[in-house]
N, C-alpha and C. Protein backbone atom coordinates (compact mmCIF):
# COMPACT_ATOMS: atom_id res chain seq x y z
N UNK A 1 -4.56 -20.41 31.60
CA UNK A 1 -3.40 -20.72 32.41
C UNK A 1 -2.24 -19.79 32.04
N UNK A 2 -1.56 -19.39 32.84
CA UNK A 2 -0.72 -18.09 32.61
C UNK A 2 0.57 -19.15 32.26
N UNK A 3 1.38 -18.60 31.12
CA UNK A 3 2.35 -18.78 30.78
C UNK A 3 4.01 -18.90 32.35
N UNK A 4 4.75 -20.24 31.99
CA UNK A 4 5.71 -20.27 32.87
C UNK A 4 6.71 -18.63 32.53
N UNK A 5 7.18 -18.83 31.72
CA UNK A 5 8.35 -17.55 31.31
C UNK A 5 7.62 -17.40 30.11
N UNK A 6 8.06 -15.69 30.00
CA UNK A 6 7.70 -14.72 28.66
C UNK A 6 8.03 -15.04 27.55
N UNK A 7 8.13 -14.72 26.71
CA UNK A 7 8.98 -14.50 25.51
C UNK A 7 10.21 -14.01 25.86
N UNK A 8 10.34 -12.83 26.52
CA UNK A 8 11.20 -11.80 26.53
C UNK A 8 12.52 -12.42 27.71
N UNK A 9 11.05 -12.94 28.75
CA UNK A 9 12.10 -13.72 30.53
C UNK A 9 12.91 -14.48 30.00
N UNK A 10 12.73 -15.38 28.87
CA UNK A 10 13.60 -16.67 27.91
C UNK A 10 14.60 -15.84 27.36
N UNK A 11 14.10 -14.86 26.27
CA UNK A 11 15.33 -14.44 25.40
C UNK A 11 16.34 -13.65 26.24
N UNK A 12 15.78 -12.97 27.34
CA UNK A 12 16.81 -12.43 28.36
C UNK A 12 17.45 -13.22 29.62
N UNK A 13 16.66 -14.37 29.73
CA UNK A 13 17.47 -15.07 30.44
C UNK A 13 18.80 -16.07 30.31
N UNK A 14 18.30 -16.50 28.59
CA UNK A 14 19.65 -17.67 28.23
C UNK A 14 20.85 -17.03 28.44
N UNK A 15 20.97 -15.86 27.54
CA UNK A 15 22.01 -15.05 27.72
C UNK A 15 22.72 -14.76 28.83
N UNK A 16 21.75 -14.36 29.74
CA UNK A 16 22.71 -13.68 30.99
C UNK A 16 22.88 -14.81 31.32
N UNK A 17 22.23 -15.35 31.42
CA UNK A 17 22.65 -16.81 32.35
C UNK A 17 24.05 -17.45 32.38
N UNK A 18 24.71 -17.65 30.63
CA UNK A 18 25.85 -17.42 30.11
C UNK A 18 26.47 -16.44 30.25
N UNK A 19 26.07 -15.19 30.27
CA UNK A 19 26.99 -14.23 30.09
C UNK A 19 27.69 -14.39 32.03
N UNK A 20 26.58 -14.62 32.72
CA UNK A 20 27.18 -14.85 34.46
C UNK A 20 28.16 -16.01 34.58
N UNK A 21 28.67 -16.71 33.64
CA UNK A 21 29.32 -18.39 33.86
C UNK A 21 30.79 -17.51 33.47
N UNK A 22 30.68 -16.84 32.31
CA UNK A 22 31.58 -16.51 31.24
C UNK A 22 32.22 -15.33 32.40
N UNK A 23 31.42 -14.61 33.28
CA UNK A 23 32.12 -13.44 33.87
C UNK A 23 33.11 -14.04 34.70
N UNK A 24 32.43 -15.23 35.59
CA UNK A 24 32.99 -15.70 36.92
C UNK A 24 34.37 -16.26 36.17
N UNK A 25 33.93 -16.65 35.18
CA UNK A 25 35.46 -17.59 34.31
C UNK A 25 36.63 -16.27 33.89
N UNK A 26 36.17 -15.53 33.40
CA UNK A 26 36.98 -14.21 33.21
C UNK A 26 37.29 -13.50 34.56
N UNK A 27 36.72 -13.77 35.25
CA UNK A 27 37.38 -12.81 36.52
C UNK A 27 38.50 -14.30 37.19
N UNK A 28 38.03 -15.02 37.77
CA UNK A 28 38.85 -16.47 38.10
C UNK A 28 40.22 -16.48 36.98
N UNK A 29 39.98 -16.46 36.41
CA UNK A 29 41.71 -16.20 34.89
C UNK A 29 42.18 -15.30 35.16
N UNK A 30 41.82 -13.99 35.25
CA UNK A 30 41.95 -12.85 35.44
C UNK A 30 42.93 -12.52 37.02
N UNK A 31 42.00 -13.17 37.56
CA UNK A 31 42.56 -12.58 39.53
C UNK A 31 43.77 -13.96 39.75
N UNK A 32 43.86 -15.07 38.94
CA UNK A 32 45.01 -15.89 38.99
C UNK A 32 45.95 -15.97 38.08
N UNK A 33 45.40 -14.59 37.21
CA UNK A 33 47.14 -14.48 36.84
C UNK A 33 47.47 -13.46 37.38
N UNK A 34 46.86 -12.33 37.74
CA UNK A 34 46.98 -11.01 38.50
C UNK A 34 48.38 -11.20 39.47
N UNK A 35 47.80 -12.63 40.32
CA UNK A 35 48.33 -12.81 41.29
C UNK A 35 48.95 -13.67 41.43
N UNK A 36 49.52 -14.10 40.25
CA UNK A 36 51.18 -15.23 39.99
C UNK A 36 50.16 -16.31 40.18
N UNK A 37 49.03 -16.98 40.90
CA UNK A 37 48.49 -17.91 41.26
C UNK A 37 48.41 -18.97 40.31
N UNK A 38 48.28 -18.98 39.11
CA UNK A 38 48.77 -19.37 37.83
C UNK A 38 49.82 -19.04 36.76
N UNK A 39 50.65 -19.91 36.16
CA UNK A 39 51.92 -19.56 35.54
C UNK A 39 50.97 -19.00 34.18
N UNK A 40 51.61 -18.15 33.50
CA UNK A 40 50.91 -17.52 32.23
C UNK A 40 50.53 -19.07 31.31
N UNK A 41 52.00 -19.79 31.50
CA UNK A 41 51.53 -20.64 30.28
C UNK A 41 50.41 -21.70 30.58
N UNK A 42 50.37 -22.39 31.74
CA UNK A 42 48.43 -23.00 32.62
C UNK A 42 47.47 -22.01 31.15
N UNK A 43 47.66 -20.40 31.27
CA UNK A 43 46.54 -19.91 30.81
C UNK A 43 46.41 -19.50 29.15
N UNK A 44 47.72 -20.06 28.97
CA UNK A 44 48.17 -19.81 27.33
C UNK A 44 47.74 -21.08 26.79
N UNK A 45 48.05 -22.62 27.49
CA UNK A 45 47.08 -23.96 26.91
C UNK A 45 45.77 -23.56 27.32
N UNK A 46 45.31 -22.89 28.43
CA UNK A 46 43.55 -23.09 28.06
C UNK A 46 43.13 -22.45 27.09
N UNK A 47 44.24 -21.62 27.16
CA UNK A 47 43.30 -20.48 25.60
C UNK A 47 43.39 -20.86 24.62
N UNK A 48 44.23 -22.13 24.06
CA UNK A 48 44.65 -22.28 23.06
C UNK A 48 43.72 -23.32 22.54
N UNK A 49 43.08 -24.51 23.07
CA UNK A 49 42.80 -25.53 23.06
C UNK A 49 41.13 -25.04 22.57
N UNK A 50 40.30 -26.23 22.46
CA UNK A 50 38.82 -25.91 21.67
C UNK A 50 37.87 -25.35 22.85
N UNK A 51 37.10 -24.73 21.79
CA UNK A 51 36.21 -23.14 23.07
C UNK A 51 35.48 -24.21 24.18
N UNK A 52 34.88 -25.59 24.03
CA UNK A 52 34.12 -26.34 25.04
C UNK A 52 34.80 -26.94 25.61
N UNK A 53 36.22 -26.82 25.50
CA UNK A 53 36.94 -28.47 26.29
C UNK A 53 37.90 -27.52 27.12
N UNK A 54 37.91 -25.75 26.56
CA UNK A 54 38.63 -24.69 27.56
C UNK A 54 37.94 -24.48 28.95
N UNK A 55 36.62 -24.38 28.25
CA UNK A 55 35.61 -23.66 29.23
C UNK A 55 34.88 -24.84 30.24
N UNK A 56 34.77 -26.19 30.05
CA UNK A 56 34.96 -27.13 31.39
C UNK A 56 36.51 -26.81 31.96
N UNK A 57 37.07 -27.00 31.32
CA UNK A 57 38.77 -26.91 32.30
C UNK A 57 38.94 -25.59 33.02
N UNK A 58 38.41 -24.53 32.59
CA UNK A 58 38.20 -23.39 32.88
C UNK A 58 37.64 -23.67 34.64
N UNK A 59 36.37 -24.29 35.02
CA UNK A 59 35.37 -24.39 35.59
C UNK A 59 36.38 -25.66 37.01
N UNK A 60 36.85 -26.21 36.42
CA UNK A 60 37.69 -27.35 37.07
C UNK A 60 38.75 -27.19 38.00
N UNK A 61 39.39 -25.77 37.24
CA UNK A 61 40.40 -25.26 38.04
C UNK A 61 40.32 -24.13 38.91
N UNK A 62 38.92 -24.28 39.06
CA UNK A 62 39.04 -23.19 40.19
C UNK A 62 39.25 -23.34 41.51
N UNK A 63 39.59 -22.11 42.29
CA UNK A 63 39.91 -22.88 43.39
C UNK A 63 40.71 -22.07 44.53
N UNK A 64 40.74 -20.77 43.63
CA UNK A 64 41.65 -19.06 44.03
C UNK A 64 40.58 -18.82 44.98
N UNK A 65 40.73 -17.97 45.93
CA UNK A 65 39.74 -17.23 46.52
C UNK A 65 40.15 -15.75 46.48
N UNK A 66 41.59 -15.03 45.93
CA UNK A 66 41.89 -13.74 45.96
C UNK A 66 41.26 -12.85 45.57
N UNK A 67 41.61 -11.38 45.88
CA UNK A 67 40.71 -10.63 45.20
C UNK A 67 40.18 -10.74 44.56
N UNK A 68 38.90 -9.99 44.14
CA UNK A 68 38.30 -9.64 42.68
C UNK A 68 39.43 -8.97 41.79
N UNK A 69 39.27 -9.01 40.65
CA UNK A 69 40.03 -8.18 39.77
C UNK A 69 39.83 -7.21 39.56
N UNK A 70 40.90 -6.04 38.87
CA UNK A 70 40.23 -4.95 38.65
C UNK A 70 40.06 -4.88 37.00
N UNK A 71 39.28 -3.56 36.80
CA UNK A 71 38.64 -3.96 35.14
C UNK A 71 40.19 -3.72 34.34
N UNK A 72 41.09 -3.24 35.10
CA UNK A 72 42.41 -3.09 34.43
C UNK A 72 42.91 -4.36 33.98
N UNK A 73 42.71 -5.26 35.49
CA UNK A 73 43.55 -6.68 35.08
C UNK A 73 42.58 -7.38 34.01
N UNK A 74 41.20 -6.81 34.16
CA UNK A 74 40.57 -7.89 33.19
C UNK A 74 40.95 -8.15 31.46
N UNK A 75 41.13 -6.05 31.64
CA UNK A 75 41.64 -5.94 30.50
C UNK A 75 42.88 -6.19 29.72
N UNK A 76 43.75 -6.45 30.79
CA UNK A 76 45.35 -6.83 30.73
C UNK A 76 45.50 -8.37 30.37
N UNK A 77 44.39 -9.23 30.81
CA UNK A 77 44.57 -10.53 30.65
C UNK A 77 43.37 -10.93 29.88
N UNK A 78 43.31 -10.35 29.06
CA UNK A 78 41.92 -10.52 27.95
C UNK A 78 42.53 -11.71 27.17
N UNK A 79 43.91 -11.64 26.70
CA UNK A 79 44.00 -12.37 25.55
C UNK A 79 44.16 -14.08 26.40
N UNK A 80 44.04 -14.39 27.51
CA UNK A 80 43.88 -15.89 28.00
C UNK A 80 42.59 -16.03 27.95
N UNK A 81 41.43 -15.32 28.49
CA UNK A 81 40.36 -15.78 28.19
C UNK A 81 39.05 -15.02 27.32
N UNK A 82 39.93 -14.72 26.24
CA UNK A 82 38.93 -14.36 24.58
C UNK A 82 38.52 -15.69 23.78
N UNK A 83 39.79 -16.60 24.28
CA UNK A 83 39.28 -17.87 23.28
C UNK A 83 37.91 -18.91 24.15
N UNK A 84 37.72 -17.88 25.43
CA UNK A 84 36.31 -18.88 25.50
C UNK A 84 35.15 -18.55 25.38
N UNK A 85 34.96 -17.31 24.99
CA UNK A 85 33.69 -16.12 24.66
C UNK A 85 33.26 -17.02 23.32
N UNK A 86 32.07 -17.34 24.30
CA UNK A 86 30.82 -17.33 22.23
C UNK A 86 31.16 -16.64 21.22
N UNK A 87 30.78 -17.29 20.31
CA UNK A 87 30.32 -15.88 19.18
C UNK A 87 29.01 -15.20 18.98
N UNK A 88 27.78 -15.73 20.34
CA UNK A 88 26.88 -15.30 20.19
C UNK A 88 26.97 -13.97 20.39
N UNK A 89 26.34 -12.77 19.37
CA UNK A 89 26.16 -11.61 20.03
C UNK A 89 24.85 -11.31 21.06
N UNK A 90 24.11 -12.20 21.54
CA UNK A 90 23.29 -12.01 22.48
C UNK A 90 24.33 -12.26 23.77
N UNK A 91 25.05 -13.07 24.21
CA UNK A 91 25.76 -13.29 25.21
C UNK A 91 27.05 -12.52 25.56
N UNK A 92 27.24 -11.44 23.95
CA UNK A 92 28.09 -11.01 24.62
C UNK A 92 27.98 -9.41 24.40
N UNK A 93 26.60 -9.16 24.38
CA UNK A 93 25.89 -8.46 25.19
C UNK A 93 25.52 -8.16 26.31
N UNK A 94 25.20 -9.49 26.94
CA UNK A 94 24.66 -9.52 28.46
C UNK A 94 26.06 -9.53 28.99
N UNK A 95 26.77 -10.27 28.40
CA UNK A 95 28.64 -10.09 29.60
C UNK A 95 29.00 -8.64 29.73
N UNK A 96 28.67 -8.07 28.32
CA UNK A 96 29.08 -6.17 28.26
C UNK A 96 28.50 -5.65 29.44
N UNK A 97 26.75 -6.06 29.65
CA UNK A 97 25.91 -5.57 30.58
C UNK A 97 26.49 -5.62 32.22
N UNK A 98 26.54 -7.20 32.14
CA UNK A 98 27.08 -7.61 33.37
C UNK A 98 28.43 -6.95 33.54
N UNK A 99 29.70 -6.94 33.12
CA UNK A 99 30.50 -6.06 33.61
C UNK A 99 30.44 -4.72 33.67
N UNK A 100 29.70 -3.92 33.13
CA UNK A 100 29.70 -2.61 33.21
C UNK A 100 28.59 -2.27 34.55
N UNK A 101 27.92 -3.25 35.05
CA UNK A 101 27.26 -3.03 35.69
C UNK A 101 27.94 -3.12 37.38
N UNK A 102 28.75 -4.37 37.08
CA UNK A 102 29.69 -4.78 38.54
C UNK A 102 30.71 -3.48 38.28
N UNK A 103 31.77 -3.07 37.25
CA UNK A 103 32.63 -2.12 37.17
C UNK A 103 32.64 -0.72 36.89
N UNK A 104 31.40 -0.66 36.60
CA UNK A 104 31.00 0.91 36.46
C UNK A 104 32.60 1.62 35.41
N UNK A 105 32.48 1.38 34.22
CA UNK A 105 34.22 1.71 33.52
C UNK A 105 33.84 2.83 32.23
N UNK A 106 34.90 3.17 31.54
CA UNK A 106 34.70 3.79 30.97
C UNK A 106 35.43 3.20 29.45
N UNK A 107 35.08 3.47 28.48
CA UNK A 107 35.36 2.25 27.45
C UNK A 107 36.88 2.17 27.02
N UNK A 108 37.17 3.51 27.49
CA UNK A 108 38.76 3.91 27.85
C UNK A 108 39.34 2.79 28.84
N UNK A 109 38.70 2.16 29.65
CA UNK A 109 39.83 1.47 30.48
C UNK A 109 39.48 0.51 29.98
N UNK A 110 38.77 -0.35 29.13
CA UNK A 110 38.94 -1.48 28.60
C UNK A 110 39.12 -1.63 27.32
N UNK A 111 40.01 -0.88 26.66
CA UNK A 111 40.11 -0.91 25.03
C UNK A 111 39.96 -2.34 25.16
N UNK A 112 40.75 -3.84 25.40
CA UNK A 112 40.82 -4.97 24.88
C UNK A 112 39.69 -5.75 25.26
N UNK A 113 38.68 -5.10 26.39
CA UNK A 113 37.61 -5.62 26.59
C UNK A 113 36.63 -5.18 25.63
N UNK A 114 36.58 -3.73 24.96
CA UNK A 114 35.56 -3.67 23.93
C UNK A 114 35.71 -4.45 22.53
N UNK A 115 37.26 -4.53 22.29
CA UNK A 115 37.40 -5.48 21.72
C UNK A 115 37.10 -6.87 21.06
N UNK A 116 37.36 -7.65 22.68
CA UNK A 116 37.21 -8.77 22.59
C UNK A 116 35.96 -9.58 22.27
N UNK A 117 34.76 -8.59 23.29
CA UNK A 117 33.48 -8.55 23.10
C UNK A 117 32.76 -8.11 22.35
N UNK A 118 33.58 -7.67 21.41
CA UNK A 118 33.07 -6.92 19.99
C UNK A 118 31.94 -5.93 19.95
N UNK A 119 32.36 -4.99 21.01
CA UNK A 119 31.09 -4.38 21.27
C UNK A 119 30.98 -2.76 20.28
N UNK A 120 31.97 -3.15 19.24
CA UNK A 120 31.27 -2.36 18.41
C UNK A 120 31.12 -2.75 16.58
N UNK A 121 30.61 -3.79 17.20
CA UNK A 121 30.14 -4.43 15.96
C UNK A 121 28.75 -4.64 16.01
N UNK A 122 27.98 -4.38 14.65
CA UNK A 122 26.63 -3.86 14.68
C UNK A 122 25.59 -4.90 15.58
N UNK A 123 26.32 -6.45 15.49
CA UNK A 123 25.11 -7.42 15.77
C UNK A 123 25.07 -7.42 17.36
N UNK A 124 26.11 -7.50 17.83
CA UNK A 124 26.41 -7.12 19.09
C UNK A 124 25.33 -5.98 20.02
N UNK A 125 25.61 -4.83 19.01
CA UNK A 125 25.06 -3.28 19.27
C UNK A 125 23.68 -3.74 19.07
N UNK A 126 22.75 -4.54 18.12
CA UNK A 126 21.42 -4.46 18.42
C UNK A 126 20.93 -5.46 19.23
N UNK A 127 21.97 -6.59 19.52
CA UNK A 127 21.51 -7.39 20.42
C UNK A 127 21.37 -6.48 21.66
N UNK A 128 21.72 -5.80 21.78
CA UNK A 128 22.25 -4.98 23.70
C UNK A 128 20.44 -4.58 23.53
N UNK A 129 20.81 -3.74 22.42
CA UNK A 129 19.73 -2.74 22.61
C UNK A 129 18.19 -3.44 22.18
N UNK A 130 18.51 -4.88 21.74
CA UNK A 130 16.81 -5.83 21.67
C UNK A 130 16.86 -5.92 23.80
N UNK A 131 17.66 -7.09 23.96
CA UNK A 131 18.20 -7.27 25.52
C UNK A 131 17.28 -5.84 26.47
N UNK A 132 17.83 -5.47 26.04
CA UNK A 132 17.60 -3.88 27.41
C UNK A 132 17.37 -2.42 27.02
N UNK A 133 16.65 -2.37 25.96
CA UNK A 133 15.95 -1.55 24.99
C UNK A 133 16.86 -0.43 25.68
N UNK A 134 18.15 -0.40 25.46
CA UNK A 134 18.79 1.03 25.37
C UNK A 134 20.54 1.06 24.33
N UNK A 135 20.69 1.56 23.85
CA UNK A 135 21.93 2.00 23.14
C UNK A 135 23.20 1.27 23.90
N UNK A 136 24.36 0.70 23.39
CA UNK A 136 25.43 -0.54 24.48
C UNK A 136 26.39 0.97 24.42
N UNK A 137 26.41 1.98 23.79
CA UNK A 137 27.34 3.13 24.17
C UNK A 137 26.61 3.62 25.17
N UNK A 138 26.28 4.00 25.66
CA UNK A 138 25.00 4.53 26.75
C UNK A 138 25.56 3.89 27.77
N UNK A 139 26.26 2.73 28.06
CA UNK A 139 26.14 1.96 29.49
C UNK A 139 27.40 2.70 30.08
N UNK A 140 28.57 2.77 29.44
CA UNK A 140 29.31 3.38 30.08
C UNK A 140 29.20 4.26 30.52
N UNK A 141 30.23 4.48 32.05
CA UNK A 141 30.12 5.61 32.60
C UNK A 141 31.29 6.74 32.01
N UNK A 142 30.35 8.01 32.11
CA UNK A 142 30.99 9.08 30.80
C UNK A 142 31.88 10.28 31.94
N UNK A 143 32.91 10.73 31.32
CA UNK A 143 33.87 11.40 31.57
C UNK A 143 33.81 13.02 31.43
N UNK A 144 34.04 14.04 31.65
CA UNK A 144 34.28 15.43 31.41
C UNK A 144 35.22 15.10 30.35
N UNK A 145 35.30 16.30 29.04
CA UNK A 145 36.29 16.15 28.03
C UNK A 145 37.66 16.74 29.19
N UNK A 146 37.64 18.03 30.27
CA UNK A 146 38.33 18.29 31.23
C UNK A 146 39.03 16.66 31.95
N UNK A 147 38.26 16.53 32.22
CA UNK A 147 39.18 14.77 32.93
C UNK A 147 39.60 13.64 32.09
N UNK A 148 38.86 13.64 30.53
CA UNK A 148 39.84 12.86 29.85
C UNK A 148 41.15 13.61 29.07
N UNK A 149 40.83 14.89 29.63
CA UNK A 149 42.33 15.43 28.79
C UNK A 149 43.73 15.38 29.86
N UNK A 150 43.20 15.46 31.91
CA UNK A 150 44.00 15.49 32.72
C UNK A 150 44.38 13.49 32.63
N UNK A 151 43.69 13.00 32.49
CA UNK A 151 44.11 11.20 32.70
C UNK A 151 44.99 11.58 31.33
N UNK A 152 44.81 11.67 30.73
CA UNK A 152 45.76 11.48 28.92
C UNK A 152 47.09 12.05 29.59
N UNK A 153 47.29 13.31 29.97
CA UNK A 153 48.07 14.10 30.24
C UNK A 153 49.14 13.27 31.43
N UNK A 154 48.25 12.59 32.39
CA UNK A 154 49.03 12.25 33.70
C UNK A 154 49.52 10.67 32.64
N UNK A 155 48.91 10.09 32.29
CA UNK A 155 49.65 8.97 31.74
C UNK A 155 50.87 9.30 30.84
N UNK A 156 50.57 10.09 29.91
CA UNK A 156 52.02 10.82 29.06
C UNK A 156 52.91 10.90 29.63
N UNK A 157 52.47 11.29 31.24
CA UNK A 157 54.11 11.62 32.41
C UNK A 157 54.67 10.68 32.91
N UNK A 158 53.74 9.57 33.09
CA UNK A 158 54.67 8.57 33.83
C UNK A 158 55.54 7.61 32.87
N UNK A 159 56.47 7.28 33.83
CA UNK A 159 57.53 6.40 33.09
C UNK A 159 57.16 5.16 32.32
């Protein structure tokens, strides 16, 4: 009798499975504070309060339909929803996966997202690479040293 799920369909599925709850919750925080739709402080008590009793309330208050966010705002409003990220590094692996996959970014536009997700911390780094047998620096999309020296340059100029 053939097995329901793999070994592998299980260990890659818990994760994403989470890591897809955790995105929709980070983008939903994200696109309602973007857009005044929530007062900062709504998102300063969820962050503050315990990681399971954030992340139902998280789920409760939804209810925005505005844009998607961009990986800018995600990264701009990291610090409301860091306090509901696991500490699993399998899950926050698959969230690395899953956003780089919807945002196609470069690790440059999310300093507080590599951060948060600790994606350069070793357990993290071999979870990616058990997950999806490839390197978690590898996922990003990579730049000309020519175009990261003109973005450096054009940001220096503006006010």
């Amino acid at each position: 009798m053939a097995e329901l799920f793999s070994r592998d369909e299980v260990l890659r599925g818990l994760p994403a499975a989470r890591a897809q709850a955790m995105l929709y919750l980070i983008e939903g925080i994200s696109s309602r504070l973007a857009t005044g739709f929530w007062p900062r402080e709504l998102a300063n008590d969820l962050a503050h309060r315990h990681r399971e009793e954030a992340y139902l309330d998280a789920f409760s208050l939804d209810g925005h339909t505005g844009d998607p966010p961009t990986i800018e705002q995600l990264d701009r409003y990291s610090e409301y929803w860091w306090p509901l990220l696991p500490s699993d590094p399998r899950v926050l692996a698959a969230l690395a996966y899953q956003l780089v996959q919807k945002y196609q970014f470069r690790s440059s536009d999310g300093p507080s997202i590599v951060a948060r997700l600790r994606l350069r911390d070793s357990a993290v780094q071999d979870a990616y690479q058990e997950l999806y047998g490839t390197r978690l620096g590898d996922i990003f999309v990579h730049e000309s040293v020519a175009s990261r020296l003109r973005s450096a340059l054009g940001r220096r100029s503006k006010p």
